[in-house]
Protein backbone atom coordinates (compact mmCIF):
# COMPACT_ATOMS: atom_id res chain seq x y z
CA UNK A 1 63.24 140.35 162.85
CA UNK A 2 65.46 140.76 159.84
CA UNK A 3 66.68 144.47 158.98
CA UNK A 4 67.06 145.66 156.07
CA UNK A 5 67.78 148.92 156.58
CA UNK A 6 70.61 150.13 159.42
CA UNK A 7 73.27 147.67 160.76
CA UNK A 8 72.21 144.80 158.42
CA UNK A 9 73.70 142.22 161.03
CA UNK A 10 70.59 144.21 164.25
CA UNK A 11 69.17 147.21 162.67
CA UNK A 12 70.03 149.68 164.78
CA UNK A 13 71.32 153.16 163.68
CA UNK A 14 74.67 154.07 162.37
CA UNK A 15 76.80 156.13 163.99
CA UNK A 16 78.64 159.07 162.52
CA UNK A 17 82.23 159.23 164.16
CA UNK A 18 84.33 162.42 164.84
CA UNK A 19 86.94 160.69 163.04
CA UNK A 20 87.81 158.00 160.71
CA UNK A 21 88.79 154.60 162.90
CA UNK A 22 90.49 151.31 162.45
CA UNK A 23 87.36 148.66 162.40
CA UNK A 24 86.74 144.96 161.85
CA UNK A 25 84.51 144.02 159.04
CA UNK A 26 82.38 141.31 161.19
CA UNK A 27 81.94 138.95 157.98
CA UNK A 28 85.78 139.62 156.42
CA UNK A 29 87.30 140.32 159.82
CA UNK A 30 89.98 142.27 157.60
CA UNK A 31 90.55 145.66 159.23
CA UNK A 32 89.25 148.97 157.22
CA UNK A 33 88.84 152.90 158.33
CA UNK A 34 85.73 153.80 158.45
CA UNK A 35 83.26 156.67 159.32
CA UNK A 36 80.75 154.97 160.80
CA UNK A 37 79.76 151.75 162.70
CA UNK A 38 76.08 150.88 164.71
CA UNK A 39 75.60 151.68 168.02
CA UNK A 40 76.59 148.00 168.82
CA UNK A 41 80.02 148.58 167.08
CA UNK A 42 79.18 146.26 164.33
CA UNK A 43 81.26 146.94 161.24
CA UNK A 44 80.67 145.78 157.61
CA UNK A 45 83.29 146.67 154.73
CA UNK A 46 81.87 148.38 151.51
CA UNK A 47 83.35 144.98 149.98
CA UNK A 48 80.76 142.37 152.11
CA UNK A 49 78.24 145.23 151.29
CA UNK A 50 78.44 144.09 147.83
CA UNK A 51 79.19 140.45 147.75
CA UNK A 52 76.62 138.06 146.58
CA UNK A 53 74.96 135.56 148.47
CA UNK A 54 77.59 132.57 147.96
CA UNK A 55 80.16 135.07 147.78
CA UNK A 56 79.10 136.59 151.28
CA UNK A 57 78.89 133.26 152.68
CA UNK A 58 82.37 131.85 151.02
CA UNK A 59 84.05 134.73 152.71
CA UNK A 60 82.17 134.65 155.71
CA UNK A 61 82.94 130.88 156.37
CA UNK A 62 86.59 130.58 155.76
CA UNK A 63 87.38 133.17 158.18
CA UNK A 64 85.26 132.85 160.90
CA UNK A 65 86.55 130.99 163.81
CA UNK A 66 83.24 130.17 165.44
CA UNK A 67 82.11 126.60 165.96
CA UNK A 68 78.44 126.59 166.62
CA UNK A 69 77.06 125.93 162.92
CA UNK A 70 73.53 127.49 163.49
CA UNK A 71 74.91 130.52 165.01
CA UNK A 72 76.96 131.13 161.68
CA UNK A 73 73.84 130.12 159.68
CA UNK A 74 71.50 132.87 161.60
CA UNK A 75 74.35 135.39 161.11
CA UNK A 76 74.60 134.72 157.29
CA UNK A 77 70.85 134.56 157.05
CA UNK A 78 70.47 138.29 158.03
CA UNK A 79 72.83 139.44 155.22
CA UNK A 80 70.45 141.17 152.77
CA UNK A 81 72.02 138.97 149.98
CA UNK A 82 70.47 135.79 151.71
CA UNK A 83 67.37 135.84 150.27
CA UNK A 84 64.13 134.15 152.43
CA UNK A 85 64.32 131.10 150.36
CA UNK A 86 66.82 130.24 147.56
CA UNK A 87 69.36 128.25 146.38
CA UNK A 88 71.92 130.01 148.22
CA UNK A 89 71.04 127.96 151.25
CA UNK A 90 72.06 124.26 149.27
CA UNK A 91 75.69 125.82 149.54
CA UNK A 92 74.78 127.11 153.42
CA UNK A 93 74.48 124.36 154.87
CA UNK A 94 77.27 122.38 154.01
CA UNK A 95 79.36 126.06 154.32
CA UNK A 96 78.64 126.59 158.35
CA UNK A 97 78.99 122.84 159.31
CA UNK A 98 82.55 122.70 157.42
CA UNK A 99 83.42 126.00 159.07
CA UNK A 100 82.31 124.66 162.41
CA UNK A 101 83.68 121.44 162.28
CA UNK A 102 87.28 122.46 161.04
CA UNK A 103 87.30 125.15 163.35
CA UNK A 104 86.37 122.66 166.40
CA UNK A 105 88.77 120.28 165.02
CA UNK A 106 91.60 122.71 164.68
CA UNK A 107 91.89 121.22 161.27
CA UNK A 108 92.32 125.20 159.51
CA UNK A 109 94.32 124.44 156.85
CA UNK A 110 91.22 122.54 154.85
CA UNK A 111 88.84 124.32 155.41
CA UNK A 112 89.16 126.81 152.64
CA UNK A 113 89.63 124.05 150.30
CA UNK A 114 86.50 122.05 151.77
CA UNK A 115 84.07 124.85 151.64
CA UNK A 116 85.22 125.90 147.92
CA UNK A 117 84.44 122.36 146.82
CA UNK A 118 81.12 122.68 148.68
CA UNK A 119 80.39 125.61 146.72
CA UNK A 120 81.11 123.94 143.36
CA UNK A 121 79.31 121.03 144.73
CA UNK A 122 76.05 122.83 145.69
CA UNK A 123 75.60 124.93 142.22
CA UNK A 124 74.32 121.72 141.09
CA UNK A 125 71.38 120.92 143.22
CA UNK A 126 68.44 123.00 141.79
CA UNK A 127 65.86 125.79 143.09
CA UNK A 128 63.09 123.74 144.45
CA UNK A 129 64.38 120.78 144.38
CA UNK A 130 62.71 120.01 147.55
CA UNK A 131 59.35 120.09 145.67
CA UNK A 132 60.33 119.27 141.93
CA UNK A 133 62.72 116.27 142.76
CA UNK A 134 61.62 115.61 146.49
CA UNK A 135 65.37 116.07 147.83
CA UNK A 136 65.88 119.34 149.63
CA UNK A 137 68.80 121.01 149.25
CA UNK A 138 69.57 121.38 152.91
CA UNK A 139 69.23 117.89 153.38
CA UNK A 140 71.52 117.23 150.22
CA UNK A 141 74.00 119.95 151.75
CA UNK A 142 74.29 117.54 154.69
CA UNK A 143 75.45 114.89 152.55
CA UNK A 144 77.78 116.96 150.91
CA UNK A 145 79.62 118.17 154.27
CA UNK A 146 79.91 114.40 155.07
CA UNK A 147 81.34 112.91 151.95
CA UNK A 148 84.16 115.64 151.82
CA UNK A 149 85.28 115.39 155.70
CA UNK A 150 85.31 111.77 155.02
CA UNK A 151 86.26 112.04 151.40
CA UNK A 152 83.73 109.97 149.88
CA UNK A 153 83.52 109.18 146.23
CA UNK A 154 81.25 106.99 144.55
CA UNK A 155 83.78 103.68 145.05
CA UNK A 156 84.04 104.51 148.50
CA UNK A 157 82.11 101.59 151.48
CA UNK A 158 81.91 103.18 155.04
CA UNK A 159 82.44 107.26 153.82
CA UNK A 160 79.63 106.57 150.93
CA UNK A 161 77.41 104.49 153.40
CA UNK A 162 77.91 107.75 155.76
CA UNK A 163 76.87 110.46 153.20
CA UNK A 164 73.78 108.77 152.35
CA UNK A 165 72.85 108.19 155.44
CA UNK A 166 72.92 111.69 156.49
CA UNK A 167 71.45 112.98 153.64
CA UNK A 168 68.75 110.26 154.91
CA UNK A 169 68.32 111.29 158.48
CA UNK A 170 68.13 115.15 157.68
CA UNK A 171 65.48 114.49 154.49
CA UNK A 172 63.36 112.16 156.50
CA UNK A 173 63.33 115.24 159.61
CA UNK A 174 61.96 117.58 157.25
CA UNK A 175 59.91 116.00 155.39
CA UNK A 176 58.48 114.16 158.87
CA UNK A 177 57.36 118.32 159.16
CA UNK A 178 55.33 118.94 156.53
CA UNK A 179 55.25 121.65 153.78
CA UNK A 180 55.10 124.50 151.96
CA UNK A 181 59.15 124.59 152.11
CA UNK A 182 60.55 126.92 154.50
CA UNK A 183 64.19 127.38 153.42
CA UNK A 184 65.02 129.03 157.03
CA UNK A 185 63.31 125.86 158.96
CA UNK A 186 64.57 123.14 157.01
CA UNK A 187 67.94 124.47 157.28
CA UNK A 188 67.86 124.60 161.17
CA UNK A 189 66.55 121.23 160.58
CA UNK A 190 69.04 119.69 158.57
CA UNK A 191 72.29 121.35 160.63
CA UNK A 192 71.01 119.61 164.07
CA UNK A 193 70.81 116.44 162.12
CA UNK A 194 74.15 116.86 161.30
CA UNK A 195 75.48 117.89 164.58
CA UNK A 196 74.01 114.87 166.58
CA UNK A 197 75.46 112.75 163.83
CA UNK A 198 78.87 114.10 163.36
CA UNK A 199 78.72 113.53 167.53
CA UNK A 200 77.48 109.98 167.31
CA UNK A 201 79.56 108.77 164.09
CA UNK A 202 82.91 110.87 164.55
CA UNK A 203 82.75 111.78 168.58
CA UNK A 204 83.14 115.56 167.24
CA UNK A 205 80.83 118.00 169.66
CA UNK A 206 80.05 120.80 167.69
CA UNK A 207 78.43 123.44 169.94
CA UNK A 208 74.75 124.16 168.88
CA UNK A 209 71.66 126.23 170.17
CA UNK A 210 69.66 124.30 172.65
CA UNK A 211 66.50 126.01 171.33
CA UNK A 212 66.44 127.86 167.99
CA UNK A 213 64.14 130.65 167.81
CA UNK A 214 63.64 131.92 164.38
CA UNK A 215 63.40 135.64 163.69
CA UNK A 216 62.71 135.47 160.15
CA UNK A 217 58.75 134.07 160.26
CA UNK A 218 57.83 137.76 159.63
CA UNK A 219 59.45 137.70 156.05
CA UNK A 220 57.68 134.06 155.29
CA UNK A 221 54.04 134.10 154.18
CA UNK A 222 53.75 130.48 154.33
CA UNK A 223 55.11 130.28 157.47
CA UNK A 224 53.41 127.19 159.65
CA UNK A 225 53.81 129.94 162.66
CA UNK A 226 52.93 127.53 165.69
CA UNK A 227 53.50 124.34 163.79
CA UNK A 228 56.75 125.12 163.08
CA UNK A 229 59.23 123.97 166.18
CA UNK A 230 61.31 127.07 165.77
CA UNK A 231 58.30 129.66 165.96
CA UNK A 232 58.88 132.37 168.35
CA UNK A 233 54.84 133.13 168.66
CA UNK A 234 52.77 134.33 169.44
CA UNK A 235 50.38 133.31 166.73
C-alpha cells in the first residue's frame, strides 16, 4: 500500500518530540532539526516535501549509496510526487540503475554527472509513448543507462550495438506481458532486464529482489492483478 497521508515513505503516525533533534532527511540524507519524525524514525526535510517528481528523484539518486536498483525504485515510487503512471518514470529508470551501478562500482565521482544527463536525456521520450509510438519509456530508460556507462553515441560499434540491444531485451519483456501499460510493472520489468544484462555483458552484480511484490496494485485500476508476475493477491 502507498500512503499518502503520515510518513509518506510507511504511513505510520508522526511523532511529536519533547524537543527539536538533529535528523536525517532519508531522500537528501542532509541533516535538519526537526519536531517530528514517524514512529519508525523516518525523516523527510520540508525541502524533499516539496520537490517535484524528477527533482525528488535527481536528489534522491545522487546521494544514496544503495546498490539494489529496485529497492531505490520502490522507495522513490512511494514519494507522493511519483505519480501511478507518468513520465517521471522514463527518467526512473535509467536514475536507480546509474545510482546502483556507480555505487557498486565505487565509481562516485560520475554519477552525478551520469544521472543529470539521464535526466536531460529522458525529458524527451513522451507520455505514452508505450502506446502512441510502441517504445516504452522504461524500456528506452534502459537504453539510456547503457549508452552513457559505455558512452555510446551514434558513431559508436560495440557501446551502440549494446544500447540497442538492451533497449531490445527490456521492450520485448514487456511487451511479451501484455497491456493496458502499468508504469509500476514495466518498470520492475525493465530494471531486471538490465541487471541480468549489466551481469552478463559487464560482470557487474548489482544486488536485486529475488521476488518483487508490488504494493501499488491498489492505486491501478487496470491492474492485470493475478496476471501480473509482481501481484501480491489475492485476487
Amino acid at each position: 500500500m502507498v500512503h499518502r497521508t503520515g510518513c509518506i515513505c510507511c504511513g505510520k503516525p508522526l511523532v511529536y518530540l519533547d524537543h527539536p533533534e538533529n535528523r536525517e532527511c532519508m531522500y537528501c540524507h542532509d541533516t535538519h532539526m526537526t519536531n517530528d519524525v514517524c514512529e519508525d524514525g523516518h525523516f523527510v526535510c520540508d525541502a524533499c516535501h516539496q520537490l517535484g517528481a524528477d527533482d525528488a528523484i535527481e536528489q534522491y539518486c545522487i546521494k544514496t549509496l544503495e546498490k539494489n536498483p529496485v529497492a531505490l525504485a520502490i522507495t522513490l515510487m512511494q514519494n507522493p510526487q511519483v505519480n501511478m503512471h507518468g513520465p517521471e518514470h522514463h527518467f526512473l529508470v535509467p536514475a536507480v540503475l546509474l545510482a546502483a551501478y556507480c555505487n557498486t562500482t565505487r565509481e562516485l565521482q560520475k554519477k552525478g554527472n551520469l544521472i543529470r544527463t539521464a535526466r536531460e536525456r529522458a525529458g524527451h521520450v513522451i507520455g505514452g509513448a508505450c502506446g502512441f509510438l510502441g517504445d516504452c519509456g522504461a524500456a528506452v530508460g534502459t537504453g539510456i543507462f547503457i549508452s552513457l556507462i559505455t558512452g555510446a553515441t551514434p558513431l559508436s560499434h560495440l557501446e551502440w550495438q549494446q544500447a540497442n540491444l538492451i533497449t531490445a531485451k527490456s521492450l520485448e519483456t514487456i511487451a511479451r506481458h501484455g497491456g493496458p501499460r502499468c508504469c509500476k510493472r514495466n518498470t520492475f520489468l525493465a530494471l531486471e532486464a538490465a541487471v541480468r544484462f549489466v551481469h552478463e555483458q559487464f560482470s557487474v552484480e548489482m544486488p536485486t529482489d529475488p521476488a518483487i511484490t508490488c504494493i501499488f496494485s491498489g492505486m491501478n485500476k487496470e491492474c492485470r492483478m493475478k496476471d501480473c508476475p509482481y501481484y501480491p493477491g489475492p485476487d
